[in-house]
N, C-alpha and C. Protein backbone atom coordinates (compact mmCIF):
# COMPACT_ATOMS: atom_id res chain seq x y z
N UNK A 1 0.85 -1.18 0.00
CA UNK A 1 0.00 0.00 0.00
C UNK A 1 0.89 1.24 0.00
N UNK A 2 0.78 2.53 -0.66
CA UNK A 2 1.41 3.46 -0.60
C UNK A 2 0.65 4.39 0.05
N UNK A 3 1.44 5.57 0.77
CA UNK A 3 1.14 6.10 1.16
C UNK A 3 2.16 7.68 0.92
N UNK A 4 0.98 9.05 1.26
CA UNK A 4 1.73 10.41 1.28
C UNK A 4 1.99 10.47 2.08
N UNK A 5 3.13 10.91 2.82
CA UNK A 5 2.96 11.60 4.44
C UNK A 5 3.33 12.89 4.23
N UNK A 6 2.92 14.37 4.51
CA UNK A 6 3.46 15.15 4.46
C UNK A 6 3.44 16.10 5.96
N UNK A 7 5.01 15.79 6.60
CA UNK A 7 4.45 16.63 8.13
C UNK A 7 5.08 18.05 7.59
N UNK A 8 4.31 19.30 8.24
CA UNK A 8 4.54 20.58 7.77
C UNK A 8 4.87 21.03 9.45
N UNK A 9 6.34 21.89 9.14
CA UNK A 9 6.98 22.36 10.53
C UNK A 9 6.06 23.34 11.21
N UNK A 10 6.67 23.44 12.39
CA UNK A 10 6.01 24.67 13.12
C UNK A 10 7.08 25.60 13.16
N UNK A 11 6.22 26.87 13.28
CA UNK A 11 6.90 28.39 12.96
C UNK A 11 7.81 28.44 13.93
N UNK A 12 9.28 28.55 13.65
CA UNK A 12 10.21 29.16 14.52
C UNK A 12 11.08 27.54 14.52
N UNK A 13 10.96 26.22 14.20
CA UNK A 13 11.64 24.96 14.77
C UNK A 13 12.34 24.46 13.71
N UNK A 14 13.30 25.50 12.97
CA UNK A 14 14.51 25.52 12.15
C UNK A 14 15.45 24.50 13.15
N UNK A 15 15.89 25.61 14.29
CA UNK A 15 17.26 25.66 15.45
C UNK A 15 16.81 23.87 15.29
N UNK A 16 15.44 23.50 15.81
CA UNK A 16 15.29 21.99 16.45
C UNK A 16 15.51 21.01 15.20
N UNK A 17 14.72 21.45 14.00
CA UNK A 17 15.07 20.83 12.77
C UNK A 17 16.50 20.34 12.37
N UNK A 18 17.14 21.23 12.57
CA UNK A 18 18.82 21.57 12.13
C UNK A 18 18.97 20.40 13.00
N UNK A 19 19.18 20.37 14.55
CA UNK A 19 19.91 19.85 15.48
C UNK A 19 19.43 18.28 15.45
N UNK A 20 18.32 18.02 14.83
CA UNK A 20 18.17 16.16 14.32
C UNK A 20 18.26 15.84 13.44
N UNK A 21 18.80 17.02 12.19
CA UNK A 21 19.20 16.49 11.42
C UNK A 21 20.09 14.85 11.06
N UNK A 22 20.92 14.70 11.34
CA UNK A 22 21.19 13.13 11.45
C UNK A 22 20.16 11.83 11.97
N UNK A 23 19.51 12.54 13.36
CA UNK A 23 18.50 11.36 13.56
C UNK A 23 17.32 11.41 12.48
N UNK A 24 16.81 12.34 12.08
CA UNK A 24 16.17 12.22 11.17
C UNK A 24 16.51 11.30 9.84
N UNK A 25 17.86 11.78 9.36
CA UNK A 25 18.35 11.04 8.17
C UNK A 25 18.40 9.15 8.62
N UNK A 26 19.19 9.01 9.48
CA UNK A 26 19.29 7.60 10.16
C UNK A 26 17.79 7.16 10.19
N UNK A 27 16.73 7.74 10.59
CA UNK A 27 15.37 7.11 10.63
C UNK A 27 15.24 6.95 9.30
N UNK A 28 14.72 7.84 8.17
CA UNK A 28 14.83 7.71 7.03
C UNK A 28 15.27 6.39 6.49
N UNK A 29 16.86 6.36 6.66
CA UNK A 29 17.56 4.98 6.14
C UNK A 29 16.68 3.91 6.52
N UNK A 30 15.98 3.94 7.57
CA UNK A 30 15.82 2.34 7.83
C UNK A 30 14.23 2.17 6.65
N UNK A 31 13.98 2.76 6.16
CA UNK A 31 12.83 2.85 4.59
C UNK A 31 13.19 2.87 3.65
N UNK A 32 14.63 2.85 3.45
CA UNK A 32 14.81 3.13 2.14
C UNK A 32 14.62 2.07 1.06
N UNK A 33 14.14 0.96 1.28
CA UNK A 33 13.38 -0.01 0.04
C UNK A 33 12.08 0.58 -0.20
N UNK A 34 11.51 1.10 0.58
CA UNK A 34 10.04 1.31 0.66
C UNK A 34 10.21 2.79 -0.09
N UNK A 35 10.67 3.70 -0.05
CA UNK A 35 10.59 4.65 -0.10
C UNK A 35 10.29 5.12 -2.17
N UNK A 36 9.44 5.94 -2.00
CA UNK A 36 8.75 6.34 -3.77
C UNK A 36 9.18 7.90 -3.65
N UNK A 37 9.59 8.57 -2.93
CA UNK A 37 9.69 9.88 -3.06
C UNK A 37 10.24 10.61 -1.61
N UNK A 38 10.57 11.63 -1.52
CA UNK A 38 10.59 12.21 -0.37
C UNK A 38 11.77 13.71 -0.34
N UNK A 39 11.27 14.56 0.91
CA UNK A 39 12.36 15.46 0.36
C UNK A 39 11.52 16.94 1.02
N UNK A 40 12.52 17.54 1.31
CA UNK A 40 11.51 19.07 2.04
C UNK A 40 11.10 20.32 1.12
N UNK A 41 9.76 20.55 1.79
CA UNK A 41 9.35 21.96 1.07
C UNK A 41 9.86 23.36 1.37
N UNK A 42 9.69 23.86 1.04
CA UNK A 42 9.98 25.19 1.29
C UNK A 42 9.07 26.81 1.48
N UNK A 43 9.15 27.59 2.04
CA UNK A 43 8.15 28.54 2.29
C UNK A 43 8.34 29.99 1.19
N UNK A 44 8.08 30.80 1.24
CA UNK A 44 7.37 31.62 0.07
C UNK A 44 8.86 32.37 0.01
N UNK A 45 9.97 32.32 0.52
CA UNK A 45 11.23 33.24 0.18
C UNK A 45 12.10 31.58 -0.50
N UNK A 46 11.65 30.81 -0.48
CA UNK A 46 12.25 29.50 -1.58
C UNK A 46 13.67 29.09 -0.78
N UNK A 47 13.87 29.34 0.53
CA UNK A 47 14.65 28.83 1.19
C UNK A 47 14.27 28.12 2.80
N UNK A 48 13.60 28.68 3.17
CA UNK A 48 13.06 28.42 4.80
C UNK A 48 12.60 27.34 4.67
N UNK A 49 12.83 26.09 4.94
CA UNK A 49 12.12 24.70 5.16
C UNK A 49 11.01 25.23 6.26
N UNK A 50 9.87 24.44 5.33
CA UNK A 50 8.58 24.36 5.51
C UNK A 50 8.00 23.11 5.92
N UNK A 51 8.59 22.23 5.65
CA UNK A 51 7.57 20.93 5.91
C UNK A 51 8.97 19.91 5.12
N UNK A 52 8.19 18.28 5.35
CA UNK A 52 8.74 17.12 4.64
C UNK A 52 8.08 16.44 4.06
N UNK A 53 8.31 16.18 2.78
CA UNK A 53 6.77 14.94 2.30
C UNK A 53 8.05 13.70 1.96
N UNK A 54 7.20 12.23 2.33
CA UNK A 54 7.86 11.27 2.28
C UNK A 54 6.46 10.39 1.49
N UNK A 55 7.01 9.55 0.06
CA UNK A 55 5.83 8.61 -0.07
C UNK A 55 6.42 7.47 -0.14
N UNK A 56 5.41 6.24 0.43
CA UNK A 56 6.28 4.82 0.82
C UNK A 56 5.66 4.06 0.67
N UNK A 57 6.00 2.90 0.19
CA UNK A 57 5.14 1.81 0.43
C UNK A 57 4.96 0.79 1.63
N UNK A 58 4.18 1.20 2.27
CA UNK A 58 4.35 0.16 3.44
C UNK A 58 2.94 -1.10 3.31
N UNK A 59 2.93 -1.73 4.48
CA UNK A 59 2.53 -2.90 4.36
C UNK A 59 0.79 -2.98 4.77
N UNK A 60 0.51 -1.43 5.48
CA UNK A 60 -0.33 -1.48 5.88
C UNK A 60 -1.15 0.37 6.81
N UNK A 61 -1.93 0.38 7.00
CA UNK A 61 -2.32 1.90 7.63
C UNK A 61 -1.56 1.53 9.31
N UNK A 62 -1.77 0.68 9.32
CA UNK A 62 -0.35 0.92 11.15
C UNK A 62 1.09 1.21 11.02
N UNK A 63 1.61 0.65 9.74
CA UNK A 63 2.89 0.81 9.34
C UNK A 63 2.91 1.88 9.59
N UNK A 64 1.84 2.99 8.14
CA UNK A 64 2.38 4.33 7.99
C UNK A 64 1.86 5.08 8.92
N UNK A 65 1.09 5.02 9.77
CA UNK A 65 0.92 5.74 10.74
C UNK A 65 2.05 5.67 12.42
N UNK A 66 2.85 4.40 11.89
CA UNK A 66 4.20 4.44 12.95
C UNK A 66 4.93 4.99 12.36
N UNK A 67 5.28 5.20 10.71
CA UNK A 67 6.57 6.21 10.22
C UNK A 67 6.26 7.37 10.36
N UNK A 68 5.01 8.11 10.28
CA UNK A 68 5.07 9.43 10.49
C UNK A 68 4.69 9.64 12.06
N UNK A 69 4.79 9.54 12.70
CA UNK A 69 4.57 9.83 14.13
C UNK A 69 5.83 9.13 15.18
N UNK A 70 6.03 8.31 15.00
CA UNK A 70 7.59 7.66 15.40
C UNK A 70 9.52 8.75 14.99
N UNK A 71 8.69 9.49 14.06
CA UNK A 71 9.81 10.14 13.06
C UNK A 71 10.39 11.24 14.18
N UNK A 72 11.31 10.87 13.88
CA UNK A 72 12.57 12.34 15.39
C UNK A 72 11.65 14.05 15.10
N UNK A 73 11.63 13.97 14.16
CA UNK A 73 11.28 15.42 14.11
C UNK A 73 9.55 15.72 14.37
N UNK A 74 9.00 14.99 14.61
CA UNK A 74 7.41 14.36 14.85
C UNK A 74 7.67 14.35 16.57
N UNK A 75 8.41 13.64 17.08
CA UNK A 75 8.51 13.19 18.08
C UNK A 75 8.75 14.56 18.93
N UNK A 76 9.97 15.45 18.55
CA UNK A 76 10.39 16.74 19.14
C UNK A 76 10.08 17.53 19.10
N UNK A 77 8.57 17.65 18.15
CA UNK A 77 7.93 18.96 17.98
C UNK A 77 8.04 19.93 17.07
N UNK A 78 8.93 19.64 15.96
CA UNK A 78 9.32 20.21 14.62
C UNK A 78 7.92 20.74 14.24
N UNK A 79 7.29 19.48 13.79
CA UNK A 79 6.20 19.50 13.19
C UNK A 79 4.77 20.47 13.94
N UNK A 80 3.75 20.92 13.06
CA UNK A 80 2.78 21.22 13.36
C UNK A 80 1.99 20.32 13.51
N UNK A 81 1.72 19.80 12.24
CA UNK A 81 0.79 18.86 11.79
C UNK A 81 1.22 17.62 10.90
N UNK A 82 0.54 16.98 10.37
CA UNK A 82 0.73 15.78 9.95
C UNK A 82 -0.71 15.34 8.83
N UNK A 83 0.08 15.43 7.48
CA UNK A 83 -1.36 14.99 6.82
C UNK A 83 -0.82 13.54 5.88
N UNK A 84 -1.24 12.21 6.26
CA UNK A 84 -1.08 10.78 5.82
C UNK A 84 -2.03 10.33 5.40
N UNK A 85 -1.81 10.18 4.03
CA UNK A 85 -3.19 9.67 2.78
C UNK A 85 -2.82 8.30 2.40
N UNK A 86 -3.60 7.62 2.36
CA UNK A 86 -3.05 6.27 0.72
C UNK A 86 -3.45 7.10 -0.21
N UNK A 87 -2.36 7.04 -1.01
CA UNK A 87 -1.64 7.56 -2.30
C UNK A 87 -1.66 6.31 -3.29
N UNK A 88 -1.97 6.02 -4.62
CA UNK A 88 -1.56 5.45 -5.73
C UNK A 88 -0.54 5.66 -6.60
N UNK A 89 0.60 5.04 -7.05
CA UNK A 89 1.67 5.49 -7.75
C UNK A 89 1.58 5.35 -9.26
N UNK A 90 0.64 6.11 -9.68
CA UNK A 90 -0.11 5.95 -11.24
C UNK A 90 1.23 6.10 -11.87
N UNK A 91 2.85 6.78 -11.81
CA UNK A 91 3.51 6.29 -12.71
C UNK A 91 4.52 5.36 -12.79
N UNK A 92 4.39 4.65 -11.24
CA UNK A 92 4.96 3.35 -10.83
C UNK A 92 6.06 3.34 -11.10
N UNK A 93 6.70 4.60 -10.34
CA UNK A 93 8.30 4.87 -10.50
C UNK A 93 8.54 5.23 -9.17
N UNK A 94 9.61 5.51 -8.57
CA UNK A 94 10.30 6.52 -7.95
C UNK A 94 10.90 7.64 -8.32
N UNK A 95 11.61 8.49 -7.24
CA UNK A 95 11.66 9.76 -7.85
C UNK A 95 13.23 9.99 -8.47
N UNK A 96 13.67 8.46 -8.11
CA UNK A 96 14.95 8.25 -8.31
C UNK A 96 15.20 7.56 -9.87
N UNK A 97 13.76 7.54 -10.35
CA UNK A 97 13.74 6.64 -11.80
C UNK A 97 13.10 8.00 -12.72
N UNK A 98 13.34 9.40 -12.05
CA UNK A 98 12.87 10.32 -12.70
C UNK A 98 13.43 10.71 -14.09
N UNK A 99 13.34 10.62 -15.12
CA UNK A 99 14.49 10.60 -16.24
C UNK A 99 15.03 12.47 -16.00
N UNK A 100 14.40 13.07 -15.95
CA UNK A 100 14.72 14.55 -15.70
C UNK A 100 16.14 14.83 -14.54
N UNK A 101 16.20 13.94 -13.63
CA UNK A 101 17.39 13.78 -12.74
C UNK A 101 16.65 14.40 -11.68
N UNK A 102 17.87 14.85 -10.66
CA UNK A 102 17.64 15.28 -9.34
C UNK A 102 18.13 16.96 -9.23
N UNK A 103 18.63 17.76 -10.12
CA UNK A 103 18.69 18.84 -10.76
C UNK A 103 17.85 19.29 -11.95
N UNK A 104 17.84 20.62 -12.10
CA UNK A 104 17.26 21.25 -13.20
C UNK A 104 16.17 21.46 -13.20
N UNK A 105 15.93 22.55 -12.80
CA UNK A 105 14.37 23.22 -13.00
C UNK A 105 14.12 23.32 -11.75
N UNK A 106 12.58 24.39 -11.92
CA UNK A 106 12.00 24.46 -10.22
C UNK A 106 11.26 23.25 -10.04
N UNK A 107 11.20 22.71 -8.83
CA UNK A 107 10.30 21.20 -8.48
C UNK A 107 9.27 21.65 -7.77
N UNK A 108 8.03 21.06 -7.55
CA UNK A 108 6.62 21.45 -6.70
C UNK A 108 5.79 20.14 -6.50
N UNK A 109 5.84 20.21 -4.78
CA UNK A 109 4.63 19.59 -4.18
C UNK A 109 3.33 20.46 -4.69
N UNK A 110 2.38 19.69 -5.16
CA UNK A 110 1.04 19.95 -5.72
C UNK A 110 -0.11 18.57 -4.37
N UNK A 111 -0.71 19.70 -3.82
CA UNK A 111 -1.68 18.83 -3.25
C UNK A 111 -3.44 19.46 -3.26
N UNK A 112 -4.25 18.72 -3.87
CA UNK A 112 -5.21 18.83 -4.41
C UNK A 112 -6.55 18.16 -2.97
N UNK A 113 -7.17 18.55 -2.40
CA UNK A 113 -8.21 18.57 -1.35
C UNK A 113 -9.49 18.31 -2.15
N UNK A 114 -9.73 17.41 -2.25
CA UNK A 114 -11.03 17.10 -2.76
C UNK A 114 -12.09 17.73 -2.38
N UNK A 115 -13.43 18.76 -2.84
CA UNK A 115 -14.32 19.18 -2.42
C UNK A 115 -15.26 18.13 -1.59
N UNK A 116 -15.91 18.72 -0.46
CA UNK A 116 -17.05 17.70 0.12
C UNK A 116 -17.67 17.25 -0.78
N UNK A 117 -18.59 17.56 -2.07
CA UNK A 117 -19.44 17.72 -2.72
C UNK A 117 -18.91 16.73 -3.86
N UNK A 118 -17.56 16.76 -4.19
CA UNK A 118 -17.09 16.10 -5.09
C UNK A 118 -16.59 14.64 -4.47
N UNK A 119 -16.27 14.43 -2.86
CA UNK A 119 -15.93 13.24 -2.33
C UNK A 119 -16.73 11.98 -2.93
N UNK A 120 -15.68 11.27 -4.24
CA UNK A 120 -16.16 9.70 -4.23
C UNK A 120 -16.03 9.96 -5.58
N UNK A 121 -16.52 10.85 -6.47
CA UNK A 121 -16.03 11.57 -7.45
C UNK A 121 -14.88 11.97 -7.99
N UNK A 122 -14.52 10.70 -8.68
CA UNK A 122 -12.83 10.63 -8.80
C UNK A 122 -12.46 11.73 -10.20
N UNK A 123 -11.36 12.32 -9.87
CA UNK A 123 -11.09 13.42 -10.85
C UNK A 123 -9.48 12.92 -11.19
N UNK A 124 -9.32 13.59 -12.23
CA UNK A 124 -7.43 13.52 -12.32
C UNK A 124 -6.93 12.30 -12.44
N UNK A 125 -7.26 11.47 -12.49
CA UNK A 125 -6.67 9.65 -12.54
C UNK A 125 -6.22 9.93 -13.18
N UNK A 126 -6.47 9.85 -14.77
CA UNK A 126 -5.68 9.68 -15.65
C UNK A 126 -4.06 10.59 -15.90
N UNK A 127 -2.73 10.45 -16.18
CA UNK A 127 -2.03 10.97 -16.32
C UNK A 127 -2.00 12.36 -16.96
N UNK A 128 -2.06 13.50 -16.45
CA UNK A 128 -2.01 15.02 -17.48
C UNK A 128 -1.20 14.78 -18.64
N UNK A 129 -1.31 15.69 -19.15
CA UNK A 129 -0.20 15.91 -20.38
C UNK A 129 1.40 16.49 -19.99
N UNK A 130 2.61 16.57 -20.70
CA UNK A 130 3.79 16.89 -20.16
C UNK A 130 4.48 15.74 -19.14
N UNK A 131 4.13 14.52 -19.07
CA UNK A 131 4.26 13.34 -18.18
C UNK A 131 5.90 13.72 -18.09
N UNK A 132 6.52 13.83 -18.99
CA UNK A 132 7.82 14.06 -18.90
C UNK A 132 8.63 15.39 -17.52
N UNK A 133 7.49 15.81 -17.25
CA UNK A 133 7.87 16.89 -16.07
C UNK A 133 7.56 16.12 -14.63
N UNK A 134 6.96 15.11 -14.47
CA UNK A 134 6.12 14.38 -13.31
C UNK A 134 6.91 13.63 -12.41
N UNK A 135 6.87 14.06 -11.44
CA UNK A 135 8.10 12.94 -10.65
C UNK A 135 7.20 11.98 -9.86
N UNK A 136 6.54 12.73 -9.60
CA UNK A 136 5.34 11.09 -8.72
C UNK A 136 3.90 11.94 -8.80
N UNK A 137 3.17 11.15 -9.30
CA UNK A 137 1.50 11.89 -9.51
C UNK A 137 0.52 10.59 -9.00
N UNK A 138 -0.31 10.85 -8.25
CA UNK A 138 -1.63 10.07 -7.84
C UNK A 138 -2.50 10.38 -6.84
N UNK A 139 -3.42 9.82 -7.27
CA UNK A 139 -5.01 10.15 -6.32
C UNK A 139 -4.34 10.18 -4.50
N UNK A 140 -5.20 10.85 -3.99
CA UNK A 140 -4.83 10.62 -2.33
C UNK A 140 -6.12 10.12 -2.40
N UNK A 141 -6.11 8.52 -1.15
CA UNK A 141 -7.51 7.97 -0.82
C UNK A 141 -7.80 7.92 0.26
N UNK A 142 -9.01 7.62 0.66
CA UNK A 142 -9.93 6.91 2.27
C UNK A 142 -8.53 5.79 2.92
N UNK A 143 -8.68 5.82 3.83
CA UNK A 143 -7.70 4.55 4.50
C UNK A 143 -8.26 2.72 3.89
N UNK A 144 -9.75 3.17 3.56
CA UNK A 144 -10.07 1.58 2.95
C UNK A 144 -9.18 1.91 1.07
N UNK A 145 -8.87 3.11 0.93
CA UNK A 145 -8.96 2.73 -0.57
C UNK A 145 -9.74 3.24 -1.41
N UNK A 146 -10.76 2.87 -0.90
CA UNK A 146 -11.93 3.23 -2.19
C UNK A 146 -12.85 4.51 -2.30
N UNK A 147 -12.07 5.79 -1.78
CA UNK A 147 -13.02 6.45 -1.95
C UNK A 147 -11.70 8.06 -1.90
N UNK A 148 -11.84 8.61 -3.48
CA UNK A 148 -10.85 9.73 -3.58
C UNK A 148 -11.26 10.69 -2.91
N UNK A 149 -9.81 11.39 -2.24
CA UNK A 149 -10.09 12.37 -1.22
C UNK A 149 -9.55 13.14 -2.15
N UNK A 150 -8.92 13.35 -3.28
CA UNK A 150 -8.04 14.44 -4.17
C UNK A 150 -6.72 13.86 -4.82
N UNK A 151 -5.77 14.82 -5.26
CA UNK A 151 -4.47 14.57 -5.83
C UNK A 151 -3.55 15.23 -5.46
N UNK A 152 -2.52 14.46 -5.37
CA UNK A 152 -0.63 14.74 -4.99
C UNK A 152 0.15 14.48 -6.12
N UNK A 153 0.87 15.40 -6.36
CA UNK A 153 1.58 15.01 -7.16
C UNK A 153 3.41 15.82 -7.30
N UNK A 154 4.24 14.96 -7.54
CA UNK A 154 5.66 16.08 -7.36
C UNK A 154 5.92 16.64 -8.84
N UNK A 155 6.42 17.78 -9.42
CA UNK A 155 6.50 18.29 -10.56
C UNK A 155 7.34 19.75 -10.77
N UNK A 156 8.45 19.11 -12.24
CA UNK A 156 9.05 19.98 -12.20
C UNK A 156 8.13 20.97 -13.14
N UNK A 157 8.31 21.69 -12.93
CA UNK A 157 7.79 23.08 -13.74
C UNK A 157 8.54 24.44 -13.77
N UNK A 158 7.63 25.46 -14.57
CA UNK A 158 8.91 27.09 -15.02
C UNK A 158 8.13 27.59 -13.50
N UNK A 159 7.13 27.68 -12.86
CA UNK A 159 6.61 28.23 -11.32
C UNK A 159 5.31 27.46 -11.17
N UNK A 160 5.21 28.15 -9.61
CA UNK A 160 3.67 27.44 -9.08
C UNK A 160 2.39 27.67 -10.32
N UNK A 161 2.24 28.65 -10.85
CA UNK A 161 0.88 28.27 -11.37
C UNK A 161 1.17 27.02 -12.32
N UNK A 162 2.40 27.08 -13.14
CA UNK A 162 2.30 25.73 -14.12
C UNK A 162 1.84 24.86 -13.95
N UNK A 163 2.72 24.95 -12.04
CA UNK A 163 2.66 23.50 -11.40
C UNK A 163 1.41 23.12 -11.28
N UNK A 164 0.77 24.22 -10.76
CA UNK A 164 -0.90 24.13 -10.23
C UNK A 164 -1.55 23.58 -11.14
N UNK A 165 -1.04 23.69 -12.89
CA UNK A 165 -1.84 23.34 -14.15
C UNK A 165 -2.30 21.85 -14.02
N UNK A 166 -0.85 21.03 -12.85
CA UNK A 166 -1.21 19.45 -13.33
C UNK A 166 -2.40 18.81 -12.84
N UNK A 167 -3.62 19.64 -12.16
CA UNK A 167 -4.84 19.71 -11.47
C UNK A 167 -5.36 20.05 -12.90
N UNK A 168 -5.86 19.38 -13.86
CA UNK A 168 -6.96 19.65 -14.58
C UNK A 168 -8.32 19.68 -14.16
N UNK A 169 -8.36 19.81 -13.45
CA UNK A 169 -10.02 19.77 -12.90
C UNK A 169 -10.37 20.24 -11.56
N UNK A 170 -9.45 21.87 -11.75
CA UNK A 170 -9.79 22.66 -10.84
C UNK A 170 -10.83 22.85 -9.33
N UNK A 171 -12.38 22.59 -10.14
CA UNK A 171 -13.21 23.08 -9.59
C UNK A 171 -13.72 21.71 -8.76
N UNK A 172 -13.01 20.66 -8.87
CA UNK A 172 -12.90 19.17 -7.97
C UNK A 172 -12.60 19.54 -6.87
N UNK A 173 -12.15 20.38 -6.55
CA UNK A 173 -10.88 20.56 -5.60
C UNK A 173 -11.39 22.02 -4.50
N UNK A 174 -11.67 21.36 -3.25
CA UNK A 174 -11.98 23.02 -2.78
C UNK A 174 -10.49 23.52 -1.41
N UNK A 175 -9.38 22.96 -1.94
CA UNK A 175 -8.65 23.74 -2.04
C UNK A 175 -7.34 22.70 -3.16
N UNK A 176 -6.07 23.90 -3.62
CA UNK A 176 -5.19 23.57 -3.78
C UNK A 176 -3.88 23.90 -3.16
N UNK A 177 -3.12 23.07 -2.65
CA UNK A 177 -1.61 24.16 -2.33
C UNK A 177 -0.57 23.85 -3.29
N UNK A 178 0.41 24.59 -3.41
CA UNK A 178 1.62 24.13 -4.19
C UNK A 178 3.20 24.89 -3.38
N UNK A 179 3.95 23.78 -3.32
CA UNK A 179 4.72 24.38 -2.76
C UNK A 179 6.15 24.12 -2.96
N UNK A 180 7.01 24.91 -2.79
CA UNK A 180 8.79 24.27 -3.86
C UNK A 180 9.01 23.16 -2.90
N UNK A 181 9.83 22.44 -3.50
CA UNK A 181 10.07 21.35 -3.00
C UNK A 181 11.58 20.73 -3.95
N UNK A 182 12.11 20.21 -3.25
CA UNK A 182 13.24 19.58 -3.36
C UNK A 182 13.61 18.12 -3.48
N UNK A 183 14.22 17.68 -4.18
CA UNK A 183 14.65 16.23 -3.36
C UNK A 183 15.48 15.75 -2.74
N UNK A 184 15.02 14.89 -1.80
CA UNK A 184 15.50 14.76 -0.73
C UNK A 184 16.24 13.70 -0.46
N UNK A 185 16.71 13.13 1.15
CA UNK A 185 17.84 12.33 1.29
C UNK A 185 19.26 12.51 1.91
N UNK A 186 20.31 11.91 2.02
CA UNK A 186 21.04 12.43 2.70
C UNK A 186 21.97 12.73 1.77
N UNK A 187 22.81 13.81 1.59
CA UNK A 187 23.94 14.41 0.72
C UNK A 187 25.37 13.34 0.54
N UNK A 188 25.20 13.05 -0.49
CA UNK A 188 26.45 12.39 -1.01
C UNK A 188 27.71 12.60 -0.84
């Protein structure tokens, strides 16, 4: 089963971020078969870490609800919040099988909130156009599966509205965010 996790920091917990850096990375390692994506966002001056999105395949909704809440920076209070979807990996890659590489261009978390009104009402399945810009795209679901809550997707693009473009079906959606994003991992 795959899953999104995306925990988004709390204002001011750089200093605490910084200082687990390693335990964080070391937690990380112990996923790294599982792991489809991952890597931090960034806030509106395109440097201030904002948050982390990690997508994984784990075995089950207890799994991923022990990786994101077990996680050092979860644990110490980095985080604000915590939003963990089952995710589908409609291009059944990683972000490491991205042909575009791990440079070049701006990159964007795209996350798509399914309207109440539209819940069950699946939108966006199918792959957009430009597939060649897409580093991981798919539905976010219900914990059974069967019922779309919206779309995630990672993407390089020229800025956020492009990015925002890979939502064809806008008005599905009663909200969107988009946000820079990087990829992630520990430095070579």
């Amino acid at each position: 089963m795959e899953f999104l996790c995306y925990h988004r920091d709390r204002t001011g917990s750089l200093p605490l971020r910084d200082a687990l850096t390693e335990a964080h990375w070391a937690y990380m390692d112990q996923y790294a078969e599982e792991m489809i994506a991952r890597g931090p966002t960034f806030g509106e001056d395109g440097e201030t870490v904002s948050g982390s999105v990690h997508i994984l395949d784990l075995p089950d909704a207890g799994a991923a609800r022990a990786f994101a809440f077990d996680e050092p920076n979860y644990q110490a209070g980095v985080y604000r919040d915590v939003m963990l979807r089952r995710w589908r990996n409609v291009l059944g890659r990683t972000m490491w099988d991205f042909p575009g590489g791990r440079t070049g261009g701006d990159r964007f978390l795209v996350i798509g909130l399914g309207a109440v009104t539209a819940v069950g009402q699946a939108v966006d399945l199918a792959l957009p156009p430009g597939r060649d810009d897409l580093i991981a795209y798919g539905p976010l679901l219900s914990d059974d599966g069967a019922t779309w809550l919206g779309t995630a997707a990672l993407v390089r693009a020229p800025d956020p509205e492009a990015a925002r473009a890979v939502l064809r079906t806008p008005d599905a959606y009663a909200a969107v965010e988009v946000h820079d994003w990087q990829f992630g991992g520990r430095p070579s």
